[in-house]
C-alpha atoms as a PDB file:
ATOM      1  CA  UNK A   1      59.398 107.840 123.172  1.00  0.00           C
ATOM      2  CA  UNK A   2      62.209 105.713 124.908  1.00  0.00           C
ATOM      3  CA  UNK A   3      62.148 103.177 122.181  1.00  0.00           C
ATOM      4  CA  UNK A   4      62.992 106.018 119.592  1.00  0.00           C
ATOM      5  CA  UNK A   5      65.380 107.085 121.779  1.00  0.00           C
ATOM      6  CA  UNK A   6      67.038 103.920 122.066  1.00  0.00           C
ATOM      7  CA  UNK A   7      66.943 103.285 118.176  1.00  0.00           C
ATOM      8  CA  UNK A   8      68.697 106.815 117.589  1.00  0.00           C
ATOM      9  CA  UNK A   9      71.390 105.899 120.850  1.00  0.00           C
ATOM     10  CA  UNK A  10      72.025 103.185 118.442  1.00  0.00           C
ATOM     11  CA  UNK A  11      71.989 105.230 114.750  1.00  0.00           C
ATOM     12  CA  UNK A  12      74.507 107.415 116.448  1.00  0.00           C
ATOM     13  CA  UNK A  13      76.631 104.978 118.018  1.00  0.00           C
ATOM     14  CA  UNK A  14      77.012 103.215 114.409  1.00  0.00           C
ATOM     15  CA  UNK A  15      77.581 106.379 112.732  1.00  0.00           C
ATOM     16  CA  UNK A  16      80.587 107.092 115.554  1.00  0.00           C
ATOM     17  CA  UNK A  17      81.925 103.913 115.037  1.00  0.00           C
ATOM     18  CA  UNK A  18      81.884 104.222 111.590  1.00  0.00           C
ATOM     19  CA  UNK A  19      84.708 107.459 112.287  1.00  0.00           C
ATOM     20  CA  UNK A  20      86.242 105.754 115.023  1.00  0.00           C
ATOM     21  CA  UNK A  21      87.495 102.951 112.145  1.00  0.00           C
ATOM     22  CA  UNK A  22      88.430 106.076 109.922  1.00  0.00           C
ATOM     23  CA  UNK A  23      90.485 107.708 112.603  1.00  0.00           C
ATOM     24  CA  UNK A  24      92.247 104.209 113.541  1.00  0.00           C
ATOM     25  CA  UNK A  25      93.589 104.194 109.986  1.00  0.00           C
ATOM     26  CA  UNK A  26      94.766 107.575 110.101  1.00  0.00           C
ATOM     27  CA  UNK A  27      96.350 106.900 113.585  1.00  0.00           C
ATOM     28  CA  UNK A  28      98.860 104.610 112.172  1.00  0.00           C
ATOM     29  CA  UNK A  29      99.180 106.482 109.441  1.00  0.00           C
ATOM     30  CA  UNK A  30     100.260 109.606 111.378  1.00  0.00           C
ATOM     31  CA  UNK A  31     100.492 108.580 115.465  1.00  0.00           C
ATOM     32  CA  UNK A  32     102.289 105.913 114.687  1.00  0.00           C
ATOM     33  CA  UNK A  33     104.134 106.645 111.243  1.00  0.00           C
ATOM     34  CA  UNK A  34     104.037 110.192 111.355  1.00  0.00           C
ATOM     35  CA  UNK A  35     102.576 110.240 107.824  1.00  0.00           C
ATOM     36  CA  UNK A  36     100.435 113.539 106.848  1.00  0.00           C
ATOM     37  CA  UNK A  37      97.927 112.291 104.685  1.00  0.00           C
ATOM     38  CA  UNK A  38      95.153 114.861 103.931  1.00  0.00           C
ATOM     39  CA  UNK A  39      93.662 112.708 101.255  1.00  0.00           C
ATOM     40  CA  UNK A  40      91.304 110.378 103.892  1.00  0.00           C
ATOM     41  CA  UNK A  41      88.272 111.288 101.935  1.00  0.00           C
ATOM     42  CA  UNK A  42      89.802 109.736  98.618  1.00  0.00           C
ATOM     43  CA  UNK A  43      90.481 106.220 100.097  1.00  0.00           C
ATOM     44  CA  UNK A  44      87.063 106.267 102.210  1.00  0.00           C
ATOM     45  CA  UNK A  45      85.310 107.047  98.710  1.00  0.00           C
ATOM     46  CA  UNK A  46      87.501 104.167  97.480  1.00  0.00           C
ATOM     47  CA  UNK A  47      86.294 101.530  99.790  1.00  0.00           C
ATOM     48  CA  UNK A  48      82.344 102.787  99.745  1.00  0.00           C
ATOM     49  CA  UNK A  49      82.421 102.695  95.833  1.00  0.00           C
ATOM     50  CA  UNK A  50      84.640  99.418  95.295  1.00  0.00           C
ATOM     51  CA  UNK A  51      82.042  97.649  97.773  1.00  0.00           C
ATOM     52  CA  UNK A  52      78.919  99.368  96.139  1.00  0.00           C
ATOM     53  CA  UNK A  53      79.844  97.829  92.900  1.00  0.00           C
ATOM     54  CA  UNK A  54      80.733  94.387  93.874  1.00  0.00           C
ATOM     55  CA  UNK A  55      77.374  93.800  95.939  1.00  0.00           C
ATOM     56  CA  UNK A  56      74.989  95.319  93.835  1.00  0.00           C
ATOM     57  CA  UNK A  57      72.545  93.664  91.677  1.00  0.00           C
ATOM     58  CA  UNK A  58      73.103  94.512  87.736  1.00  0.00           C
ATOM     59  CA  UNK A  59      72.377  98.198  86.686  1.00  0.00           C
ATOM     60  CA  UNK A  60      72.183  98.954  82.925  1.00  0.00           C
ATOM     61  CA  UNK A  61      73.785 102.560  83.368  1.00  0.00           C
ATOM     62  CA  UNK A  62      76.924 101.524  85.215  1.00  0.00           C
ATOM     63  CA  UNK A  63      79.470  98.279  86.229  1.00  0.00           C
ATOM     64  CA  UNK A  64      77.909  96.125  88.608  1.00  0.00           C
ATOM     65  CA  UNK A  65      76.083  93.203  89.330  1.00  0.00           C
ATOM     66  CA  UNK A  66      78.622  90.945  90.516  1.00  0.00           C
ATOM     67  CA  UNK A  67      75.952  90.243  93.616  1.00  0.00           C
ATOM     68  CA  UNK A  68      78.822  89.628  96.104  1.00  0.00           C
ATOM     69  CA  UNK A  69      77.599  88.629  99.802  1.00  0.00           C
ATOM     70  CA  UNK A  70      78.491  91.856 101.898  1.00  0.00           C
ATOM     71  CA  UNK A  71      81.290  90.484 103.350  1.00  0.00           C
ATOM     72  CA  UNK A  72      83.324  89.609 100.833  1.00  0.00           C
ATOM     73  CA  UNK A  73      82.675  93.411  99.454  1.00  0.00           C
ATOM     74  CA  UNK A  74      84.156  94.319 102.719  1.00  0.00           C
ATOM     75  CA  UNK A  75      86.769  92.504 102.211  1.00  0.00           C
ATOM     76  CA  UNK A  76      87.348  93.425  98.792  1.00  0.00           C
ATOM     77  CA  UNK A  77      86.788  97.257  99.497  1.00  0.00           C
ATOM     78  CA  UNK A  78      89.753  97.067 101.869  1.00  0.00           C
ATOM     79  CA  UNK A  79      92.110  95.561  99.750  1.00  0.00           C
ATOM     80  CA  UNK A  80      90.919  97.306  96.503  1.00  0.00           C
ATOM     81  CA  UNK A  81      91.994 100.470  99.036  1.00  0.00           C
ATOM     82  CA  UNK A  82      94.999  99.137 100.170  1.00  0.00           C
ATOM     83  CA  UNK A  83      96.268  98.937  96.260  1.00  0.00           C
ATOM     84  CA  UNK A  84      95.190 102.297  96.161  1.00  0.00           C
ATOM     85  CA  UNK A  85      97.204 103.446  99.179  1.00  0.00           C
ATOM     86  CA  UNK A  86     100.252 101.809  98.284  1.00  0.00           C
ATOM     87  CA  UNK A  87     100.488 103.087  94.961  1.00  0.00           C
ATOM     88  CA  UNK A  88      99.828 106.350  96.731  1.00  0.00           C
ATOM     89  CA  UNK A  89     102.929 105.783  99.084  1.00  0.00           C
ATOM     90  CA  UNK A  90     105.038 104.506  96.725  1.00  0.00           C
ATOM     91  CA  UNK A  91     105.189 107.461  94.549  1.00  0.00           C
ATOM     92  CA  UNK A  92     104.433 110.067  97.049  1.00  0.00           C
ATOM     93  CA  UNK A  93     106.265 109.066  99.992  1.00  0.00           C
ATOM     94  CA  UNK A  94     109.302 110.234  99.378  1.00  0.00           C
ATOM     95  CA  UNK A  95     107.843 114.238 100.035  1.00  0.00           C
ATOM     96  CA  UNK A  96     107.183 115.274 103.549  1.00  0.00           C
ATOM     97  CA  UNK A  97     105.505 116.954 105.749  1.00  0.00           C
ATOM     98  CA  UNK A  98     103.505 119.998 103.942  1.00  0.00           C
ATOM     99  CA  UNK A  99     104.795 118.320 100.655  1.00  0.00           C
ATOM    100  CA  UNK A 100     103.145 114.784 100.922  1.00  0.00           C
ATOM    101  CA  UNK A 101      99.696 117.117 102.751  1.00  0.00           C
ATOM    102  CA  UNK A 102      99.632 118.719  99.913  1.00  0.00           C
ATOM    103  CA  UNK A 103      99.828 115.792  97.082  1.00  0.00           C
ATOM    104  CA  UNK A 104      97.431 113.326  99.176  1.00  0.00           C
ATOM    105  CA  UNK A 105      94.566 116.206  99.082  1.00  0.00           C
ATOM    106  CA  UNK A 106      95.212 115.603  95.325  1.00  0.00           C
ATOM    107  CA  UNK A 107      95.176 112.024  95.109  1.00  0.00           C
ATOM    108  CA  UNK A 108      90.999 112.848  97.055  1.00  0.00           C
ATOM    109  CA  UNK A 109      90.491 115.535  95.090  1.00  0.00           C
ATOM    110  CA  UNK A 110      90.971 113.180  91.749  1.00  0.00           C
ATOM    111  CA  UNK A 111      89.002 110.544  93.422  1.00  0.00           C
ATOM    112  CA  UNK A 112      86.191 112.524  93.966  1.00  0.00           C
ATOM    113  CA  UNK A 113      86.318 113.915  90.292  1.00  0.00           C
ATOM    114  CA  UNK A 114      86.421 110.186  88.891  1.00  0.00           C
ATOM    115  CA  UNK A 115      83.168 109.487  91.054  1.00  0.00           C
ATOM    116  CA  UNK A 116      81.322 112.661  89.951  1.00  0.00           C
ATOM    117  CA  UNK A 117      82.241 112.693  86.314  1.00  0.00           C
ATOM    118  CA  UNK A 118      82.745 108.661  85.692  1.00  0.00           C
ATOM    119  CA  UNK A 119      78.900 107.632  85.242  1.00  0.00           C
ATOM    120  CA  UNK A 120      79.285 104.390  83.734  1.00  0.00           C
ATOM    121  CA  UNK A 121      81.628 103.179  87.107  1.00  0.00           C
ATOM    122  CA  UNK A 122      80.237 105.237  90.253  1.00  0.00           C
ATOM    123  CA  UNK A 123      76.647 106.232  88.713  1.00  0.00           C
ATOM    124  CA  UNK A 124      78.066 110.091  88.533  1.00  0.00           C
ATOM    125  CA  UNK A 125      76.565 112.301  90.536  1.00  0.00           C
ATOM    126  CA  UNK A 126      73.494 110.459  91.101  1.00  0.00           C
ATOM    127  CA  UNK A 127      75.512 107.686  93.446  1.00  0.00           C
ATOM    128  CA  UNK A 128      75.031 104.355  93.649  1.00  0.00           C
ATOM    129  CA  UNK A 129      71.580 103.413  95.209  1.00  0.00           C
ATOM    130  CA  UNK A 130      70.568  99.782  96.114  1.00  0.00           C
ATOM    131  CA  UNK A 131      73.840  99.099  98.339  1.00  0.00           C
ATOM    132  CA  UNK A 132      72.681  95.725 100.331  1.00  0.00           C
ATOM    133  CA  UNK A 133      71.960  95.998 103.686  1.00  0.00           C
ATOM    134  CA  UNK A 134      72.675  93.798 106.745  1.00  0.00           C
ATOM    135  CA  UNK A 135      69.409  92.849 108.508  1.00  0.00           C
ATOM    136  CA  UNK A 136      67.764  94.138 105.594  1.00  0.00           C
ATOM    137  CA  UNK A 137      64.731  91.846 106.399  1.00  0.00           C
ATOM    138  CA  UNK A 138      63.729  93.410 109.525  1.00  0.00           C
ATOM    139  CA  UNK A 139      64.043  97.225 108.322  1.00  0.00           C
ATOM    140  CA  UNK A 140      60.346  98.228 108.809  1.00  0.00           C
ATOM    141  CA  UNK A 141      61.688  97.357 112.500  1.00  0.00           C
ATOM    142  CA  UNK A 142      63.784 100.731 113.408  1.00  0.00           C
ATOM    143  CA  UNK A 143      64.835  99.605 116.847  1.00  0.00           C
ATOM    144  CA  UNK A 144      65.452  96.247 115.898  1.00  0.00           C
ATOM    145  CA  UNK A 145      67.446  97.289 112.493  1.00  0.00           C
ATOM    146  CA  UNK A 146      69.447 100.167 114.371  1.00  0.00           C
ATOM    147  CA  UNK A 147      70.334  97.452 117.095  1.00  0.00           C
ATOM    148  CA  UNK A 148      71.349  94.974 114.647  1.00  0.00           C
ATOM    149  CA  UNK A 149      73.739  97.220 112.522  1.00  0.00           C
ATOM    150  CA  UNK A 150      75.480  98.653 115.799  1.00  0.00           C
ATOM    151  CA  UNK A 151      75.970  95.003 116.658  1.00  0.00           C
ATOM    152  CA  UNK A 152      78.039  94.523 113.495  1.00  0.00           C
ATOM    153  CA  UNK A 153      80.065  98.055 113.419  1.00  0.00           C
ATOM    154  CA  UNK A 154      80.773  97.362 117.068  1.00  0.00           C
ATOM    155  CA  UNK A 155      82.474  93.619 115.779  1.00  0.00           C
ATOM    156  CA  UNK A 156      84.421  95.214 112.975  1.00  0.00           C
ATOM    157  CA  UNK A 157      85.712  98.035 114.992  1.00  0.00           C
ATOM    158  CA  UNK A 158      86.159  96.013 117.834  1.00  0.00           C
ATOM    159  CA  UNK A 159      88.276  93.547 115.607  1.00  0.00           C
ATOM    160  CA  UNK A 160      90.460  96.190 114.096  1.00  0.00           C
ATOM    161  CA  UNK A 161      91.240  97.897 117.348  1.00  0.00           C
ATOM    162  CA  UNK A 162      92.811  94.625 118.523  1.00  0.00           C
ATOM    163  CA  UNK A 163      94.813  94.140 115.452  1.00  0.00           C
ATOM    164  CA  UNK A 164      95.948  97.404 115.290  1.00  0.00           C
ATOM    165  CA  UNK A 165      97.214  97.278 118.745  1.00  0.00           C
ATOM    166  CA  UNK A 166      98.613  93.918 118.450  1.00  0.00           C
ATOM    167  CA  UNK A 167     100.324  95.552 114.972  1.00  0.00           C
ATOM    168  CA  UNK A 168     101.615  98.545 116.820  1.00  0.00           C
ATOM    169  CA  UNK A 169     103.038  96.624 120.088  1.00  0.00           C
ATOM    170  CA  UNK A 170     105.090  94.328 118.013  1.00  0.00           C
ATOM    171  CA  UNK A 171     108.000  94.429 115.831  1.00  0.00           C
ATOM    172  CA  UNK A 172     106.818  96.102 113.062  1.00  0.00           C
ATOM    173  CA  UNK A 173     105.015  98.641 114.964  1.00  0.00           C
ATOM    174  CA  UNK A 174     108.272  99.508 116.979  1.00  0.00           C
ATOM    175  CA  UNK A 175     109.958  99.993 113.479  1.00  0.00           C
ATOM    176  CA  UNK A 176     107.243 102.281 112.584  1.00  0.00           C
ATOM    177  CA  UNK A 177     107.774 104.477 116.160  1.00  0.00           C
ATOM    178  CA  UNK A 178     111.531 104.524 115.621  1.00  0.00           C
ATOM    179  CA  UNK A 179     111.132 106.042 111.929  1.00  0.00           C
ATOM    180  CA  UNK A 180     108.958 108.911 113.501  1.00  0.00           C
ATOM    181  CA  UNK A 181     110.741 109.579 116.427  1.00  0.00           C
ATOM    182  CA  UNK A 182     114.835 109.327 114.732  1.00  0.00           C
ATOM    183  CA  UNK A 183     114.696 108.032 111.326  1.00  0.00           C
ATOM    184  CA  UNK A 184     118.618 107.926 111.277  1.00  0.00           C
ATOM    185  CA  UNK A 185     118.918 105.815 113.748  1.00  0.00           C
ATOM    186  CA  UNK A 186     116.458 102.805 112.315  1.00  0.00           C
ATOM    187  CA  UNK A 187     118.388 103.197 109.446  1.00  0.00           C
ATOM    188  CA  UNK A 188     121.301 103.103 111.268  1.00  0.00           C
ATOM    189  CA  UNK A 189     119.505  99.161 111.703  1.00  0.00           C
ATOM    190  CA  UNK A 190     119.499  98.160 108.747  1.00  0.00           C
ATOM    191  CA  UNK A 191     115.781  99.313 108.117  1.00  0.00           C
ATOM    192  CA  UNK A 192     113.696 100.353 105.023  1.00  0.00           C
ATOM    193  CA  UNK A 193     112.376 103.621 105.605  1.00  0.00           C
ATOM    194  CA  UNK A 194     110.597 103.537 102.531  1.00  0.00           C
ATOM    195  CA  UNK A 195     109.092 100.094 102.575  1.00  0.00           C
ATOM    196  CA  UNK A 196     107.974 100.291 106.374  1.00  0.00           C
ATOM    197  CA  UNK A 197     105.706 103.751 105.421  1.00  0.00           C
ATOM    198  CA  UNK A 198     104.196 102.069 101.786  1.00  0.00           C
ATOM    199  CA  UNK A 199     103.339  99.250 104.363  1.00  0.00           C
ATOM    200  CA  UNK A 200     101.794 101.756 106.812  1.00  0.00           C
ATOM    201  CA  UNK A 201      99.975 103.661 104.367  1.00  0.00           C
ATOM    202  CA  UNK A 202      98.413 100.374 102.669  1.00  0.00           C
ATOM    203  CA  UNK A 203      97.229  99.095 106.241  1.00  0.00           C
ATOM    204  CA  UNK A 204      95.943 102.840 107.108  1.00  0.00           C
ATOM    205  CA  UNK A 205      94.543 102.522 103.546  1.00  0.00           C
ATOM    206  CA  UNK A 206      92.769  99.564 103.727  1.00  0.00           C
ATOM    207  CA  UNK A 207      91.188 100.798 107.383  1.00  0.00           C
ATOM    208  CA  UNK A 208      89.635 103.750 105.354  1.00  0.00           C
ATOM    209  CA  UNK A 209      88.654 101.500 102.372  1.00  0.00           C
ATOM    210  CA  UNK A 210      86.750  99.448 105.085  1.00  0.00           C
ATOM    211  CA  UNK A 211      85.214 101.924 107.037  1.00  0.00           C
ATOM    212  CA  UNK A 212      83.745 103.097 103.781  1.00  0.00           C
ATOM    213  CA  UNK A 213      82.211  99.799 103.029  1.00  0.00           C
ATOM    214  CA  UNK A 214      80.788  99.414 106.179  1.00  0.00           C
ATOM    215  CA  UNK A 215      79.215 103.691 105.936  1.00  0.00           C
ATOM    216  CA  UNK A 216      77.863 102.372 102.569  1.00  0.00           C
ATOM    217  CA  UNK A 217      76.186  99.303 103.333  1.00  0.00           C
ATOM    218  CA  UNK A 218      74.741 101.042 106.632  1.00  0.00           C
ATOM    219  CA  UNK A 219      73.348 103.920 104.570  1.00  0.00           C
ATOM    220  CA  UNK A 220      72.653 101.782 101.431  1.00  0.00           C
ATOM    221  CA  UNK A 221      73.436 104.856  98.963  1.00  0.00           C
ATOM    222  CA  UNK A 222      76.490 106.939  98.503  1.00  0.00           C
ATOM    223  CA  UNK A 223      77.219 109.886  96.427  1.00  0.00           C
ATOM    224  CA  UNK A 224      80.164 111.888  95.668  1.00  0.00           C
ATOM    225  CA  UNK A 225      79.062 115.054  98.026  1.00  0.00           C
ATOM    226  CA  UNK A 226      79.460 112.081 101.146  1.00  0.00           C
ATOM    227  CA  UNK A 227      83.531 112.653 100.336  1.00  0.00           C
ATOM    228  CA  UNK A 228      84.093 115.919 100.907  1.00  0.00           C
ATOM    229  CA  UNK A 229      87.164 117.459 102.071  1.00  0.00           C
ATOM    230  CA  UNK A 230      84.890 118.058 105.393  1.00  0.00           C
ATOM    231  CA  UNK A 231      85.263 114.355 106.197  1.00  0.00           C
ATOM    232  CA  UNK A 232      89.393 114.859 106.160  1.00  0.00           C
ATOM    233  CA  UNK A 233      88.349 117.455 108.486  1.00  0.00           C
ATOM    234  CA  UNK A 234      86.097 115.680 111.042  1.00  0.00           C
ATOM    235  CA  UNK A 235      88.495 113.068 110.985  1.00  0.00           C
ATOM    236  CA  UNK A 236      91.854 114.838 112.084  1.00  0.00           C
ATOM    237  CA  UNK A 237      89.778 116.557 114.584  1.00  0.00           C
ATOM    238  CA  UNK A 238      88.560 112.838 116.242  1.00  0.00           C
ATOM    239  CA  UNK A 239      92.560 112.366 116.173  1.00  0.00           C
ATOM    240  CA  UNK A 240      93.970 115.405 117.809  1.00  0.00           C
ATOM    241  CA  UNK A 241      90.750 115.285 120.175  1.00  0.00           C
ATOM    242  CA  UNK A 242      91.586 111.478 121.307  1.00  0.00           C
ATOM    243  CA  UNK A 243      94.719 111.517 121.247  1.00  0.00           C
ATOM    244  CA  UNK A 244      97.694 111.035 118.694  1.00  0.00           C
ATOM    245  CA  UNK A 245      99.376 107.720 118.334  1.00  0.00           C
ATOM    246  CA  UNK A 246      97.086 105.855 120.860  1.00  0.00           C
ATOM    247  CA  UNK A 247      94.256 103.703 119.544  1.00  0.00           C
ATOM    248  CA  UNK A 248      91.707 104.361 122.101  1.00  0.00           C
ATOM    249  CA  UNK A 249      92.146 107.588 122.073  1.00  0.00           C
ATOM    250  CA  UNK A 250      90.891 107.744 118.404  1.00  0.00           C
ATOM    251  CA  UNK A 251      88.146 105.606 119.277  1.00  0.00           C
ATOM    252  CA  UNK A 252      87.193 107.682 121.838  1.00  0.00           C
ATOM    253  CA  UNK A 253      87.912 111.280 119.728  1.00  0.00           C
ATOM    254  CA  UNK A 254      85.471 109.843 116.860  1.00  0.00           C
ATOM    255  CA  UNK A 255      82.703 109.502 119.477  1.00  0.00           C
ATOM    256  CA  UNK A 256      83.127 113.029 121.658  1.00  0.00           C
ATOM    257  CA  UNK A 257      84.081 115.015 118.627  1.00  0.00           C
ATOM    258  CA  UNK A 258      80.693 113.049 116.212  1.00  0.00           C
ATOM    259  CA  UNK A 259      78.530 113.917 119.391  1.00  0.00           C
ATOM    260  CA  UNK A 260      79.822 117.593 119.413  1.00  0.00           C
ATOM    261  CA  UNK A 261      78.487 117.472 115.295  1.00  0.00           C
ATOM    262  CA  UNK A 262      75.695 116.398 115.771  1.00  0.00           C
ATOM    263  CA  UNK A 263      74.629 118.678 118.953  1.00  0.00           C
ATOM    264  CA  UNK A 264      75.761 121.908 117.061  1.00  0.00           C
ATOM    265  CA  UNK A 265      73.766 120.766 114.337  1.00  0.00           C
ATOM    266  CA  UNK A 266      70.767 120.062 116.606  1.00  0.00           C
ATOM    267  CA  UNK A 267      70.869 123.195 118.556  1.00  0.00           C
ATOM    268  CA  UNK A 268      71.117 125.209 116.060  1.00  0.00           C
ATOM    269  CA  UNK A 269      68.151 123.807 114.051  1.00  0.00           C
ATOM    270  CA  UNK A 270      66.277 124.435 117.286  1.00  0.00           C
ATOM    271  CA  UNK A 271      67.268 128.301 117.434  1.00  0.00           C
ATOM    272  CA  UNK A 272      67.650 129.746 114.123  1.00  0.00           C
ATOM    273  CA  UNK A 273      64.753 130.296 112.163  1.00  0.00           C
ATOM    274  CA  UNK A 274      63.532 127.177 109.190  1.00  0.00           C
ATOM    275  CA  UNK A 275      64.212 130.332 106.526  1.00  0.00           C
ATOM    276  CA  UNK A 276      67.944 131.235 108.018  1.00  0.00           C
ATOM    277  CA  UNK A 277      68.931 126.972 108.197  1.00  0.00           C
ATOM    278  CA  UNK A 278      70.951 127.167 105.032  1.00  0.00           C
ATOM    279  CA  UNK A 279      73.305 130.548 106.425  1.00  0.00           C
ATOM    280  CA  UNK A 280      73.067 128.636 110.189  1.00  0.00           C
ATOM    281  CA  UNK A 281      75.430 126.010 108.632  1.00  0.00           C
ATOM    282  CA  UNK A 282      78.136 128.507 109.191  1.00  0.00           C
ATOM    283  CA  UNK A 283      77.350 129.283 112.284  1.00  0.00           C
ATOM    284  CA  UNK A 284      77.583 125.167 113.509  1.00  0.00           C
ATOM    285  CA  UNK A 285      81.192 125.034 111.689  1.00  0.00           C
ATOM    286  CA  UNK A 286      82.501 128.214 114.565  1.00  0.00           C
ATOM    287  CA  UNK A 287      80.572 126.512 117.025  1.00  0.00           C
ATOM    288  CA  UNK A 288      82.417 123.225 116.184  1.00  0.00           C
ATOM    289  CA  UNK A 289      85.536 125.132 116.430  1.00  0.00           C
ATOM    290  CA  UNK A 290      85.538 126.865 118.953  1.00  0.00           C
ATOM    291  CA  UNK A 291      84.587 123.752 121.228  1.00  0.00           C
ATOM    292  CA  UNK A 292      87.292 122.012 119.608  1.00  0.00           C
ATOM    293  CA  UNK A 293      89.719 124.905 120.828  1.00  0.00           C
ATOM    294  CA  UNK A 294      88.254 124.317 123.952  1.00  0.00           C
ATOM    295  CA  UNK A 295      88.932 120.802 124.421  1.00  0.00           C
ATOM    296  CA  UNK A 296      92.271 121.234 123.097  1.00  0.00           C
ATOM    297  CA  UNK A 297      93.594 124.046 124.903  1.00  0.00           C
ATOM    298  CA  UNK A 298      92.524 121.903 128.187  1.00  0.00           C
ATOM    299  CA  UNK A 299      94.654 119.166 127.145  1.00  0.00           C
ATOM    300  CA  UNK A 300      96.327 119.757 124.259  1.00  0.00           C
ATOM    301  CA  UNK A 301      97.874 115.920 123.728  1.00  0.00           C
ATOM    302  CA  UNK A 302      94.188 115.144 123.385  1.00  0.00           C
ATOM    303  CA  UNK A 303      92.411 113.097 126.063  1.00  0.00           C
ATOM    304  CA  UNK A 304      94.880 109.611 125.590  1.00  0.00           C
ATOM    305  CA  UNK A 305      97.880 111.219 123.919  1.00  0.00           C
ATOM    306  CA  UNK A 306     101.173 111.414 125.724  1.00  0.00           C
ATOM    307  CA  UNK A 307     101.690 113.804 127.911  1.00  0.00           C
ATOM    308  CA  UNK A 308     104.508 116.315 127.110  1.00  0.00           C
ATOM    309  CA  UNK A 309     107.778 115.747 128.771  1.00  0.00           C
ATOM    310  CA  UNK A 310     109.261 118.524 131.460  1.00  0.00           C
ATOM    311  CA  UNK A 311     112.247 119.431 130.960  1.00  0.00           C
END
């Protein structure tokens, strides 16, 4: 009983993790930049599929077989994504607020069309099966797997936590603050409003593509129904729960806000009937919310955000 216990503690903390490298993206993206982008779900899909493809062994119904070792998929997922997101930024960025929200849903909206409709590149709606695994040779091993793969989502997010805050306490990160916070006075500086957000978005980007290639390669299959507009949801809610425009506090949001998922979920699979599960889903959703309301109204900066200034 304790061992399965243990191998889930670790399952879950992966799966958190996983988020918590989602939500850094978006924190420079938005806490630092001040960039709305509703379109996470796109770039995550982006990462997940370019990785999928380059690692795979050769399938005659779709492109692949390029056998990659898993870390240079990673690698390649995040850059592939990066492209992505600065193509994105380059021809969206000049919209704000509820303008730029609104084209960035489209840009995951197309996305996940291309990887339900474009069989011959993404496998359709039938995913992409066969992802490699790390540790794949111990996997009749739960414990021992679960450990394993926490060990190497722990690295990654551990490594781009530091370089994010190394990013965001120097130069270029204090560029990014000053466009947020008075635009007309960095430019005032001399500085390239434009060029300093494409450069945000493609680093935010390439976060997403990664954490995407890491979900994939933990799972080992993806589908288009993992990139729902559910996951831009989750995602902004590990944010404003954690805090906006401090790393830890996303870290931190991804992990409270995945364990509140989770528990709804589990609770009410223990309450409501096996014959009502499929209406219950609702029901987790309002629970999710309103304990999200909750948190929020306690302290509505989030737990690491900064606190509001008295006048």
């Amino acid at each position: 009983m304790m061992i399965d216990i243990l191998g889930y503690g670790a399952f879950f903390l992966s799966t958190a993790l996983i988020f918590a490298l989602i939500t850094l993206g978006l924190n420079l993206q938005w806490g630092l930049t001040g960039l709305f982008n509703v379109g996470i779900a796109g770039f995550v899909a982006i990462g997940a599929y370019a990785s999928a493809i380059l690692t795979t062994p050769d399938a005659a119904d779709r492109i692949g077989g390029f056998g990659w070792p898993i870390a240079l998929g990673w690698v390649g997922a995040a850059t592939i994504a990066a492209a992505a997101a600065a193509f994105t930024g380059y021809a969206t960025l000049r919209l704000k607020a509820d303008y730029l929200a609104i084209t960035t849903f489209g840009v995951a909206v197309v996305v996940q069309l291309v990887a339900l409709n474009a069989q011959g590149l993404t496998g359709g709606p039938f995913g992409v099966a066969f992802i490699p695994r790390p540790f794949a040779a111990v996997q009749d091993q739960p414990v021992l797997f679960n450990f394993a793969n926490l060990a190497v989502v722990a690295g990654v997010t551990l490594a781009v936590f530091l370089a994010l805050e190394r990013l965001s306490n120097s130069p270029w990160g204090r560029v990014l603050r000053a466009l947020r916070e008075d635009e007309r006075a960095a430019l005032a500086l001399g500085k390239s409003a434009r060029s300093y957000r494409i450069q945000a978005f493609a680093v935010g980007g390439a976060v997403m593509g990664l954490a995407g290639a890491v979900q994939a390669h933990f799972i080992g299959f993806i589908a288009p129904d993992n990139y729902l507009p559910t996951l831009t949801f989750q995602v902004w809610s590990m944010l404003m729960v954690g805090g906006s425009g401090s790393n830890r506090g996303a870290v931190f949001g991804a992990i409270v806000v995945w364990a509140i998922w989770v528990g709804s979920g589990s609770l009410t699979a223990a309450i409501v009937p096996g014959d009502l599960q499929a209406r219950a889903a609702s029901l987790q959703i309002v629970a999710i919310g309103t304990m999200l309301c909750m948190i929020l109204l306690w302290r509505p900066q989030g737990f690491f955000g900064p606190r509001p200034r008295r006048p």
